[in-house]
C-alpha atoms as a PDB file:
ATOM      1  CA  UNK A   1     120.351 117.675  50.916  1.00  0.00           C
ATOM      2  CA  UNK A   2     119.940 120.724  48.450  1.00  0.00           C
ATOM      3  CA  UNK A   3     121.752 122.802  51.079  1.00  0.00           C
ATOM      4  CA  UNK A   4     124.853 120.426  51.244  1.00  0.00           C
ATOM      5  CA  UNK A   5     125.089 120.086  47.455  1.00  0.00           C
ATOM      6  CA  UNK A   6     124.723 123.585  46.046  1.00  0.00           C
ATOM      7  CA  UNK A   7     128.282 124.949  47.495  1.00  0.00           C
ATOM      8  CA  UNK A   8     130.099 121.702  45.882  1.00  0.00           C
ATOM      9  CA  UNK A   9     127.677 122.281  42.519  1.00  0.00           C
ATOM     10  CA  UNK A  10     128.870 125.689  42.649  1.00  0.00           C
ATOM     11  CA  UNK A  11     132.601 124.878  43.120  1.00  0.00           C
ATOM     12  CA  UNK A  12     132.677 122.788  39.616  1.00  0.00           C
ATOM     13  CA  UNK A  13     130.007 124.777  37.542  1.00  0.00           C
ATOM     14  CA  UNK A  14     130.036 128.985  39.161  1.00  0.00           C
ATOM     15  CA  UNK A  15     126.905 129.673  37.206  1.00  0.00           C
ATOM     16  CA  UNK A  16     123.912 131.277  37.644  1.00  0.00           C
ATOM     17  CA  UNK A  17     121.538 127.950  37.322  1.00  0.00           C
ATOM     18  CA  UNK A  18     124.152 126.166  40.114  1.00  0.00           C
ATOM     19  CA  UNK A  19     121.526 126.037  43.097  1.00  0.00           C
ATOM     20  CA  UNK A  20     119.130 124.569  40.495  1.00  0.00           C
ATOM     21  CA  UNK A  21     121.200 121.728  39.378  1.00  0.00           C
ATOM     22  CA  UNK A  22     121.750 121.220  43.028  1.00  0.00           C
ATOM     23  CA  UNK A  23     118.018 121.102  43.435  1.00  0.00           C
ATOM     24  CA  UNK A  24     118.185 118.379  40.719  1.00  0.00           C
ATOM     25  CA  UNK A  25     120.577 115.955  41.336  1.00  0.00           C
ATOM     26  CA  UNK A  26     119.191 116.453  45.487  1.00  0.00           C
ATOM     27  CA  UNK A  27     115.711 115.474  44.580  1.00  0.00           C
ATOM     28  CA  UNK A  28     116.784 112.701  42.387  1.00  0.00           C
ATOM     29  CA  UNK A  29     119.513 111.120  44.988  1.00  0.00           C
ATOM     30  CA  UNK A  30     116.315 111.296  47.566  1.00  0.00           C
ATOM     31  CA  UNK A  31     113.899 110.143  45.065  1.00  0.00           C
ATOM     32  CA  UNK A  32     111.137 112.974  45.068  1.00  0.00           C
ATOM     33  CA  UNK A  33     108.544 112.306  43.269  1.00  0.00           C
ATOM     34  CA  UNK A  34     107.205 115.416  41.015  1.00  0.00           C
ATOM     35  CA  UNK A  35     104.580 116.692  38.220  1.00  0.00           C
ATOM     36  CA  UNK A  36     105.777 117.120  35.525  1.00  0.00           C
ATOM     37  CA  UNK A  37     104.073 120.303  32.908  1.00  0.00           C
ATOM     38  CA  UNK A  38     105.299 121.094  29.962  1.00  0.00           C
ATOM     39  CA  UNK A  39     102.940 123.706  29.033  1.00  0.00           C
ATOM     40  CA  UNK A  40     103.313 126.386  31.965  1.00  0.00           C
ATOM     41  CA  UNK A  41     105.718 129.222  32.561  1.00  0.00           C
ATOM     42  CA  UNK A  42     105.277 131.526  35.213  1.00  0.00           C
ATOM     43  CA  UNK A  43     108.197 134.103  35.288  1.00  0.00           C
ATOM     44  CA  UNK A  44     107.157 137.462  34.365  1.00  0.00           C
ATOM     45  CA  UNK A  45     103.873 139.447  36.463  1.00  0.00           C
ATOM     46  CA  UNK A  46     103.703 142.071  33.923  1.00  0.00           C
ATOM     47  CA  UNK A  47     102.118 139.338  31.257  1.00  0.00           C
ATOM     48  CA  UNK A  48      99.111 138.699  33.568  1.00  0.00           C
ATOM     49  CA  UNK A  49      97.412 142.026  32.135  1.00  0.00           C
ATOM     50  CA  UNK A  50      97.921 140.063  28.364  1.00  0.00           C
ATOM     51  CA  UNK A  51      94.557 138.507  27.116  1.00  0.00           C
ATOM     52  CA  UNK A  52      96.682 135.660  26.260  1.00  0.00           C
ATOM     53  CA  UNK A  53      98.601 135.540  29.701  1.00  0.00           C
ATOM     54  CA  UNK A  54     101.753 137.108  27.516  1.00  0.00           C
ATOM     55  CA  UNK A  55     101.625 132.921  26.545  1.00  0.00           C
ATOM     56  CA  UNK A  56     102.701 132.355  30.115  1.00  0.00           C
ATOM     57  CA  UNK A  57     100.299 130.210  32.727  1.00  0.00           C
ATOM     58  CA  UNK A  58      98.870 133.409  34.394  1.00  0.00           C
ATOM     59  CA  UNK A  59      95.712 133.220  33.642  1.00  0.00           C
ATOM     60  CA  UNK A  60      95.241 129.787  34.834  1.00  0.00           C
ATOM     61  CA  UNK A  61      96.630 130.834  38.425  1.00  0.00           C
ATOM     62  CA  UNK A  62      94.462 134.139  38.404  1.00  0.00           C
ATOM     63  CA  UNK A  63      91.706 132.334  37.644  1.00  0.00           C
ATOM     64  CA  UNK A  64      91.793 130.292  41.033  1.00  0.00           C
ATOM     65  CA  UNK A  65      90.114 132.180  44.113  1.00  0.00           C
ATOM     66  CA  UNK A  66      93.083 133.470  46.755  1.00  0.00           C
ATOM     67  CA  UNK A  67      91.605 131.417  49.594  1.00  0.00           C
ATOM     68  CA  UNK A  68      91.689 128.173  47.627  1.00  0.00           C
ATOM     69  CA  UNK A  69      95.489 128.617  46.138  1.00  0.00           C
ATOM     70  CA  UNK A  70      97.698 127.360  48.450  1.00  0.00           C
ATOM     71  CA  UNK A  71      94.888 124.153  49.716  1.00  0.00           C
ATOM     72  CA  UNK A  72      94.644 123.348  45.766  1.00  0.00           C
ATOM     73  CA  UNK A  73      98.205 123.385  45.220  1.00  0.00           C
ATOM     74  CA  UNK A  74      98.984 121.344  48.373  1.00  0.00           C
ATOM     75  CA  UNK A  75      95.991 119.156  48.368  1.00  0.00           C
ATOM     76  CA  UNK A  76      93.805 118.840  45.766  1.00  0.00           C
ATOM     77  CA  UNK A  77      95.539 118.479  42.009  1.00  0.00           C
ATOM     78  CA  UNK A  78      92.037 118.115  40.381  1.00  0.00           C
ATOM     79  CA  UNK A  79      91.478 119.584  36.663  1.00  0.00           C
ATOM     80  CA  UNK A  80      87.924 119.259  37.399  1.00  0.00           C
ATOM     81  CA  UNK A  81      88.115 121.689  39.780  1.00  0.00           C
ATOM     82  CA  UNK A  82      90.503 124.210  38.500  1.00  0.00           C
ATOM     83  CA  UNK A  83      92.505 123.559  34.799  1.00  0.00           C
ATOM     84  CA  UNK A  84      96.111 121.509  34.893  1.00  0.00           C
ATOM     85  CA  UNK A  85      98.661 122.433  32.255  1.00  0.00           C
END
């Protein structure tokens, strides 16, 4: 669906943020459920080395082990386990 809609998005708004309006409107015309956070950015690697994350999520993500990252974000959502924006 996202693949269809992001040359017609595209043709009426040539932006930069076109493939993510696609992503939008395709997820909401299929009905895709999601999380929503409102408290975590992740954009920038050079922030990690910040005590404070450079006020970006980093810390939270560093702080989970590499073998567990991908199985907690696909499987287990639990704040007891690892903290949740």
């Amino acid at each position: 669906q996202w693949c269809e809609l992001v040359p017609k998005v595209y043709h009426e708004f040539p932006e930069l943020l076109a493939e993510m309006y696609a992503f939008s409107i395709a997820t909401a015309h299929l009905r895709l459920p999601h999380q929503l956070m409102a408290s975590l950015m992740v954009s920038d690697t050079s922030t990690s080395n910040q005590d404070d994350g450079g006020g970006e999520g980093w810390k939270m993500i560093d702080a989970i082990p590499g073998e567990e990252l991908c199985s907690f974000a696909m499987n287990s959502l639990d704040a007891d386990v690892h903290p949740l924006p």
